[in-house]
Protein backbone atom coordinates (compact mmCIF):
# COMPACT_ATOMS: atom_id res chain seq x y z
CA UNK A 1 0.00 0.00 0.00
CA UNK A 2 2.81 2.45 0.90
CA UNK A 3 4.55 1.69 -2.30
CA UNK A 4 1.39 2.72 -4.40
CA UNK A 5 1.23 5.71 -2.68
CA UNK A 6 4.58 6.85 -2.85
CA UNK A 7 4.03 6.59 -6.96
CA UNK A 8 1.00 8.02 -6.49
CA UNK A 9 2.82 10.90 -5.22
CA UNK A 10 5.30 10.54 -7.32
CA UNK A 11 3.02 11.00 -10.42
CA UNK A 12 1.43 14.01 -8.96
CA UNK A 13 5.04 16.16 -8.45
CA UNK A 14 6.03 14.61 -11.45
CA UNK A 15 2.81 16.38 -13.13
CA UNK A 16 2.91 19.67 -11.20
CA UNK A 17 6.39 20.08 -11.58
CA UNK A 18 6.09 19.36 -15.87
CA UNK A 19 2.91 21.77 -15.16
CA UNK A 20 5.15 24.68 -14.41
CA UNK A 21 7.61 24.43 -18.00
CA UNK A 22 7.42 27.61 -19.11
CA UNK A 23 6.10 29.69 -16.05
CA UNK A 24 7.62 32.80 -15.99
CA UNK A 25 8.92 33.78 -12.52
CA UNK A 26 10.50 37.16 -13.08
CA UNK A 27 11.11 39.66 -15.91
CA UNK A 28 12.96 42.58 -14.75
CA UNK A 29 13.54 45.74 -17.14
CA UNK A 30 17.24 46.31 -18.51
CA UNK A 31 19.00 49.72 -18.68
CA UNK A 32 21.33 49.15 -21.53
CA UNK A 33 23.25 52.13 -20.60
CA UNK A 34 24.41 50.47 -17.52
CA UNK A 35 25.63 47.14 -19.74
CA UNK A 36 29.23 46.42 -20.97
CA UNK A 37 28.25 46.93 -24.40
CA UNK A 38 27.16 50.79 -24.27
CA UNK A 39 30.54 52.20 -24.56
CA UNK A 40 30.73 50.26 -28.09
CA UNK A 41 27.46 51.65 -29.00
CA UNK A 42 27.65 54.96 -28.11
CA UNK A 43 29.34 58.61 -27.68
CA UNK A 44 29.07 61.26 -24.99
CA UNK A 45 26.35 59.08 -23.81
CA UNK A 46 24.03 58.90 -27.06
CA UNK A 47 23.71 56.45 -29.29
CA UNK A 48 25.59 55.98 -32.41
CA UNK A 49 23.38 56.45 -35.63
CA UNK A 50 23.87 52.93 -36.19
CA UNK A 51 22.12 52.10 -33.12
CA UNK A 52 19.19 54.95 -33.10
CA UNK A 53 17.06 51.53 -32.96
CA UNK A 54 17.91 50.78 -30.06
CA UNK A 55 14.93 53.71 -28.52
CA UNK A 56 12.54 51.81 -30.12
CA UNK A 57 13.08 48.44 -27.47
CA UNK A 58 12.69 47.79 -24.38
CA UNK A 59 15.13 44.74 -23.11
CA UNK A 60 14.70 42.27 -20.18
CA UNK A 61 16.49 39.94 -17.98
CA UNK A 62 13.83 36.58 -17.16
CA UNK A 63 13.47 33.99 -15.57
CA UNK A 64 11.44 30.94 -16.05
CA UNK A 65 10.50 27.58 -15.16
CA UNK A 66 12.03 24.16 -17.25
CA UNK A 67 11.62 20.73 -15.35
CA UNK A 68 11.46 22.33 -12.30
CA UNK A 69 14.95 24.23 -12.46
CA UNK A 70 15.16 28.01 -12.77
CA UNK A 71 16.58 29.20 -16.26
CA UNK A 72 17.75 32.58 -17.55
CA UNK A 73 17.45 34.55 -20.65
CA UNK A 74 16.53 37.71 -22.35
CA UNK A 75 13.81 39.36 -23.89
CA UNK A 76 13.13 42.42 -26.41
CA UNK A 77 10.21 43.56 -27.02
CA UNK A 78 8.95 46.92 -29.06
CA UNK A 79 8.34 49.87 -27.03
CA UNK A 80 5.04 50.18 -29.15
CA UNK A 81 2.30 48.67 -27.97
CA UNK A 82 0.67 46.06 -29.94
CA UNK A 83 0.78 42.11 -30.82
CA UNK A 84 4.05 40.93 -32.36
CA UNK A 85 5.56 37.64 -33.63
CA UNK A 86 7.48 35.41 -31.59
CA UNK A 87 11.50 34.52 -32.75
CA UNK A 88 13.59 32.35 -30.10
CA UNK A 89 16.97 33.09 -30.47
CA UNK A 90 19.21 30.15 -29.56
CA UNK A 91 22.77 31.61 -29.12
CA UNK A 92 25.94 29.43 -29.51
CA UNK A 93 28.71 28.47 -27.08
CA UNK A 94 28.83 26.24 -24.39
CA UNK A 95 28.47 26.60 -20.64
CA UNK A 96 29.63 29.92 -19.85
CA UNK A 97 31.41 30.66 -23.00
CA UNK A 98 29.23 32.71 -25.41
CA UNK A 99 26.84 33.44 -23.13
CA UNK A 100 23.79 34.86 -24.33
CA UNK A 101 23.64 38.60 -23.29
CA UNK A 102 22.63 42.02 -23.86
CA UNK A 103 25.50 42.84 -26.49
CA UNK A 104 24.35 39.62 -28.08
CA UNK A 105 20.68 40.55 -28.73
CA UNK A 106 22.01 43.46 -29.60
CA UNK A 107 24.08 42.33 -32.30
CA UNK A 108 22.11 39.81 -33.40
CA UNK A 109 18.59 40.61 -33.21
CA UNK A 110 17.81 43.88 -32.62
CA UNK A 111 17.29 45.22 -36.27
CA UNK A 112 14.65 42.40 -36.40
CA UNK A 113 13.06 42.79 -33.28
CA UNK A 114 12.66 46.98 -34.59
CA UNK A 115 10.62 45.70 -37.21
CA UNK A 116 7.86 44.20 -35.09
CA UNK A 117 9.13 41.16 -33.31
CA UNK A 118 9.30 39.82 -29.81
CA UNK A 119 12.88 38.32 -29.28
CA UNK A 120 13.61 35.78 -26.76
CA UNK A 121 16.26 33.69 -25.97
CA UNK A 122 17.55 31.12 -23.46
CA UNK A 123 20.91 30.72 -21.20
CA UNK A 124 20.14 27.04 -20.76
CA UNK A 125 20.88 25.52 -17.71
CA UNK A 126 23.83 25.38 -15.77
CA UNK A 127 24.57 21.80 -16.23
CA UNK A 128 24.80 21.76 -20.28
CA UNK A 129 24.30 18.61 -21.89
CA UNK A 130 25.58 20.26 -25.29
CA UNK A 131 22.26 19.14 -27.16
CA UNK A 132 20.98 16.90 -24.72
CA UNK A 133 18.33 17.50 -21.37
CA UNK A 134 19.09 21.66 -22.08
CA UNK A 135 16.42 21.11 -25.61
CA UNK A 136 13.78 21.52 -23.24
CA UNK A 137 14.77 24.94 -22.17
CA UNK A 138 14.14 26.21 -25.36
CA UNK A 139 11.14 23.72 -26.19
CA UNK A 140 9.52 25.54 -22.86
CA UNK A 141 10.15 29.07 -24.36
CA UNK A 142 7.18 28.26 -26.36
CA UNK A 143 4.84 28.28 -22.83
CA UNK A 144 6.75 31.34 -21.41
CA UNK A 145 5.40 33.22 -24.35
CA UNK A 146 1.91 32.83 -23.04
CA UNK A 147 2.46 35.31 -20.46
CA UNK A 148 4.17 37.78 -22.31
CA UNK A 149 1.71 40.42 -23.14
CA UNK A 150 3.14 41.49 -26.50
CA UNK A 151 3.73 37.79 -27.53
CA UNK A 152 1.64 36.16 -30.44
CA UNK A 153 2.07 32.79 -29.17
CA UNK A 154 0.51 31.45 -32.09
CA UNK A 155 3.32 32.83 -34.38
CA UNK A 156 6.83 31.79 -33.20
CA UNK A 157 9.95 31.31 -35.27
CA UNK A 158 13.62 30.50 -34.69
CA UNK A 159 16.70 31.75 -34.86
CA UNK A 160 20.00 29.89 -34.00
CA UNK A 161 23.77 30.40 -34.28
CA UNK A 162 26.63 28.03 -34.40
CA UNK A 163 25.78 25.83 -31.56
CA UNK A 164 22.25 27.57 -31.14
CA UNK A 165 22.24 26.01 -35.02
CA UNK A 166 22.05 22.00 -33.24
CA UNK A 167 19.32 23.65 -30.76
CA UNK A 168 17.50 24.35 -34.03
CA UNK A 169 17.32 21.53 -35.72
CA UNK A 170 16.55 19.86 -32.48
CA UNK A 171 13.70 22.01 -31.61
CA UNK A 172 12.18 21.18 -35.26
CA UNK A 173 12.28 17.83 -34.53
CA UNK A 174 11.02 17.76 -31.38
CA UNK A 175 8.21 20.48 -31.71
CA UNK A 176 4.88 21.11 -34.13
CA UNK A 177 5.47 25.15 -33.03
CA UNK A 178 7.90 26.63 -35.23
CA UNK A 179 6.37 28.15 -38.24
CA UNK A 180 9.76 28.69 -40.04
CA UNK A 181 13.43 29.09 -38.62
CA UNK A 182 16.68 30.52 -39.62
CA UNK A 183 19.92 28.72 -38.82
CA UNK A 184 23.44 30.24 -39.21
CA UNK A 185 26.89 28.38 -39.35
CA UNK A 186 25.21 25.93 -37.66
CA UNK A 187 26.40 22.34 -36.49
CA UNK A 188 24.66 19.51 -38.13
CA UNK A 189 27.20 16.89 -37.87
CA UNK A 190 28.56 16.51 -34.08
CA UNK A 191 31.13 13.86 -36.20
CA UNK A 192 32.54 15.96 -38.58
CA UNK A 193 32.79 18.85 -35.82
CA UNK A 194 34.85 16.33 -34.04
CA UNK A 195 37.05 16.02 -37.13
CA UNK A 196 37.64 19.70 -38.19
CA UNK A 197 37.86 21.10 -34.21
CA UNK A 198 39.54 17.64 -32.22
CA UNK A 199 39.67 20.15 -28.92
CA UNK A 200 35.68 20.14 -29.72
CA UNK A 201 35.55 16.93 -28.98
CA UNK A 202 38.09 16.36 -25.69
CA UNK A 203 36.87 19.87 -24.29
CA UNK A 204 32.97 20.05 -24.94
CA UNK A 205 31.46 16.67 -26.13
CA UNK A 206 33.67 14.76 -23.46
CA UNK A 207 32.67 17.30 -20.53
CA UNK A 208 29.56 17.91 -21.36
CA UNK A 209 27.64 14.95 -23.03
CA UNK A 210 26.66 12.69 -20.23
CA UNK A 211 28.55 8.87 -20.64
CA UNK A 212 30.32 10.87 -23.76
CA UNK A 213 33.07 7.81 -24.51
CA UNK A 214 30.96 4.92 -23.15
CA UNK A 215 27.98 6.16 -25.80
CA UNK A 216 29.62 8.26 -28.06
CA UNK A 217 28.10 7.37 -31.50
CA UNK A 218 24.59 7.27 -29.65
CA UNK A 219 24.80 10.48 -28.49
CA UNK A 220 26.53 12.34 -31.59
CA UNK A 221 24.01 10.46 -34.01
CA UNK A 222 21.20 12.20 -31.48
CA UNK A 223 22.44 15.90 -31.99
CA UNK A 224 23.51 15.61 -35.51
CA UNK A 225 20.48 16.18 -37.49
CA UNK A 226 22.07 14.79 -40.85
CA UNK A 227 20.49 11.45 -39.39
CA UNK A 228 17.28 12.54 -39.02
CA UNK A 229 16.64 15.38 -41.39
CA UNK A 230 13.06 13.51 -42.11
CA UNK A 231 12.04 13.62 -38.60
CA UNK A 232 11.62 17.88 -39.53
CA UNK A 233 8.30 19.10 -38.13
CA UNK A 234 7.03 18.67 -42.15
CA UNK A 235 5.35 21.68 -41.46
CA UNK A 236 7.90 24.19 -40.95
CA UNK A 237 10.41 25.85 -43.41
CA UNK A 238 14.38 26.82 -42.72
CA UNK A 239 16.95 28.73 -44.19
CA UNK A 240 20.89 27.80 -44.07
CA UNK A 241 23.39 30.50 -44.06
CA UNK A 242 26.73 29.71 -44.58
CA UNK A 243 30.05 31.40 -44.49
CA UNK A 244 32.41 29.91 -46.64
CA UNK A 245 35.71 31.14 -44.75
CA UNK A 246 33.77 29.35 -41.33
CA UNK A 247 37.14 28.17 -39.02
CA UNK A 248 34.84 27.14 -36.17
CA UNK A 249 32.26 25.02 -37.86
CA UNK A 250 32.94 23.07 -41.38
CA UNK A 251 31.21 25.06 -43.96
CA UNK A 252 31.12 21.13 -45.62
CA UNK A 253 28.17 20.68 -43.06
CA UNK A 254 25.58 23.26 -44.82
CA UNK A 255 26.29 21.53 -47.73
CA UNK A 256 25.60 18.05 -46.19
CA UNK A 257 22.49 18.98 -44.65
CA UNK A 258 21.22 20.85 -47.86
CA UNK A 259 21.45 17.40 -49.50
CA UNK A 260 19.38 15.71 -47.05
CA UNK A 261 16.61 18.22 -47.18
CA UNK A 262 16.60 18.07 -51.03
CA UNK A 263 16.57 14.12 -50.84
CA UNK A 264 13.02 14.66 -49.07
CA UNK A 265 11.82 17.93 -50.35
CA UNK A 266 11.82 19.63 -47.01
CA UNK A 267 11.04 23.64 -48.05
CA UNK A 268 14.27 25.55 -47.46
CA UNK A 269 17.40 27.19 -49.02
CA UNK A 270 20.87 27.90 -48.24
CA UNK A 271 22.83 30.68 -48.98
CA UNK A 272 26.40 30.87 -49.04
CA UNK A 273 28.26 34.52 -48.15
CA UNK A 274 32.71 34.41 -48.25
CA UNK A 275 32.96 35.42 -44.77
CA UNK A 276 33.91 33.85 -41.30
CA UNK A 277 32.24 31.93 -38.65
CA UNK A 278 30.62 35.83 -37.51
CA UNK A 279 29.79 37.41 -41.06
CA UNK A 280 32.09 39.85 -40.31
CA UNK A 281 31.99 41.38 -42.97
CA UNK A 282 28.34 40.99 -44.03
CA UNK A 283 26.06 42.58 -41.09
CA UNK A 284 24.04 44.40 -42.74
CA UNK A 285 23.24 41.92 -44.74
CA UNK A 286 23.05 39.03 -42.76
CA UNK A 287 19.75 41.80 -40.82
CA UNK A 288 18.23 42.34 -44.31
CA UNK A 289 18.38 38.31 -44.65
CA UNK A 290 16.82 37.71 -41.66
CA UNK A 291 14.13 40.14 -41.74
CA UNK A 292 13.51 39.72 -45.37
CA UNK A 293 12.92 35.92 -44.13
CA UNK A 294 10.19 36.08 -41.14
CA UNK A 295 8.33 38.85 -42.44
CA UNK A 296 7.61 36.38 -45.47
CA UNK A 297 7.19 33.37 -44.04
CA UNK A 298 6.49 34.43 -40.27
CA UNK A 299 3.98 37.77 -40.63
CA UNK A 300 2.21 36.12 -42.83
């Protein structure tokens, strides 16, 4: 009798605590002018012209609830009020290397967010599986929504970088929600990565991928999405952007993945740009791209 109780109970905290994914606990307003990145961005304390946008946003630190831990990320949103489309923005790295932050956002998704969009984006959790338990911290971005006021939660697309690339393709496997996604220099072959970057694999995959040498082809084959491009919510649409000069992740792997997305007429595209791992030298295109993108296949 005891023992059916104690999974009884079990099942109930299991339930409440997989009831709270998503539950936002705190959003707390930023004042970029106290961040690291304002002295990049601006001059005697105003803005550079290249930044005007920036007036136009409001920024915030959150937190929120994913299997019963407490996660961190950031938010824009437009100052204007009104209903805007959702884009998660997976950022790359791992642990606390590339952490996602205000100069981030900034950098990366700021011109979008000007034209109408709700940006937000996850820290993941302290213990970082690099692809593995952490999916669900973006997965439950998709319930935090529902309490942001400016949110359409019915309109969300996605937005991932390097690393945040993997979280992508992950996310589209794993969820119906995504309406259409962006992924840049992104890793779709945890294999190859091992190959091109060997420090990848004896300073990330080994620390962070739980049982990494017992179960290594197991868990590469998991977070490589060359093996399961037809498990794609059918649904959605992506575009691959590629730099062709790309030291940190094989430019070989767009290529790869392209072919397994033709091979089962997924809806996509890739486009290539001769620049590095950052599109250093294409910013201002790589914000046309991306807006040009959503507003055609997210607004609508």
């Amino acid at each position: 009798m005891n023992r059916i109780l104690t999974s009884i109970f079990f099942l109930l905290f299991l339930s409440f605590g997989l009831a709270q994914n998503g539950q936002l606990i705190s959003k707390n307003l930023v004042d970029i002018s106290n961040t690291p990145i304002w002295d990049r961005i601006s001059q005697d304390n105003e803005l550079h012209s290249d930044f005007e946008h920036l007036k136009k946003l409001d920024f915030y630190f959150i937190t929120y609830k994913s299997d019963n831990q407490k996660i961190k990320g950031l938010l824009i949103e437009p100052k204007k009020e009104g209903k805007y489309p959702v884009v998660i923005f997976n950022r790359g790295g791992n642990r606390d290397f590339a952490q996602l932050t205000v100069a981030t956002m900034i950098m990366y998704t700021s011109k979008l967010a000007e034209q109408g969009y709700v940006i937000i984006g996850s820290n993941y959790r302290e213990k970082d599986e690099f692809g593995g338990a952490e999916i669900n911290d973006v997965l439950n971005l998709t319930k935090t929504i529902n309490k942001i006021e400016k949110a359409d939660s019915n309109c969300i697309g996605m937005f991932g970088w390097s690393r945040g690339g993997m979280m992508t393709y992950l996310a589209l496997q794993k969820s119906d929600k995504i309406k259409t996604a962006i992924v840049g220099n992104g890793v779709s072959n945890l294999f190859d990565t091992a190959k091109f970057r060997p420090k990848m694999e004896t300073n990330v995959f080994a620390e962070c991928i739980p049982n990494y040498w017992k179960n290594k082809e197991l868990e590469l084959k998991k977070r490589s999405v060359v093996y399961w491009a037809d498990e794609l919510d059918k649904n959605s649409s992506l575009l691959i952007l590629c730099g062709t000069n790309d030291k940190r992740v094989n430019p070989d792997q767009a290529d790869k993945i392209a072919e397994k997305l033709s091979e089962i007429n997924y809806d996509f595209e890739i486009r290539k740009f001769e620049t590095d791992h950052y599109f250093s030298e294409y910013k201002t295109e790589l914000n046309e791209i991306i807006i040009e993108w959503f507003d055609k296949r997210l607004k609508k």
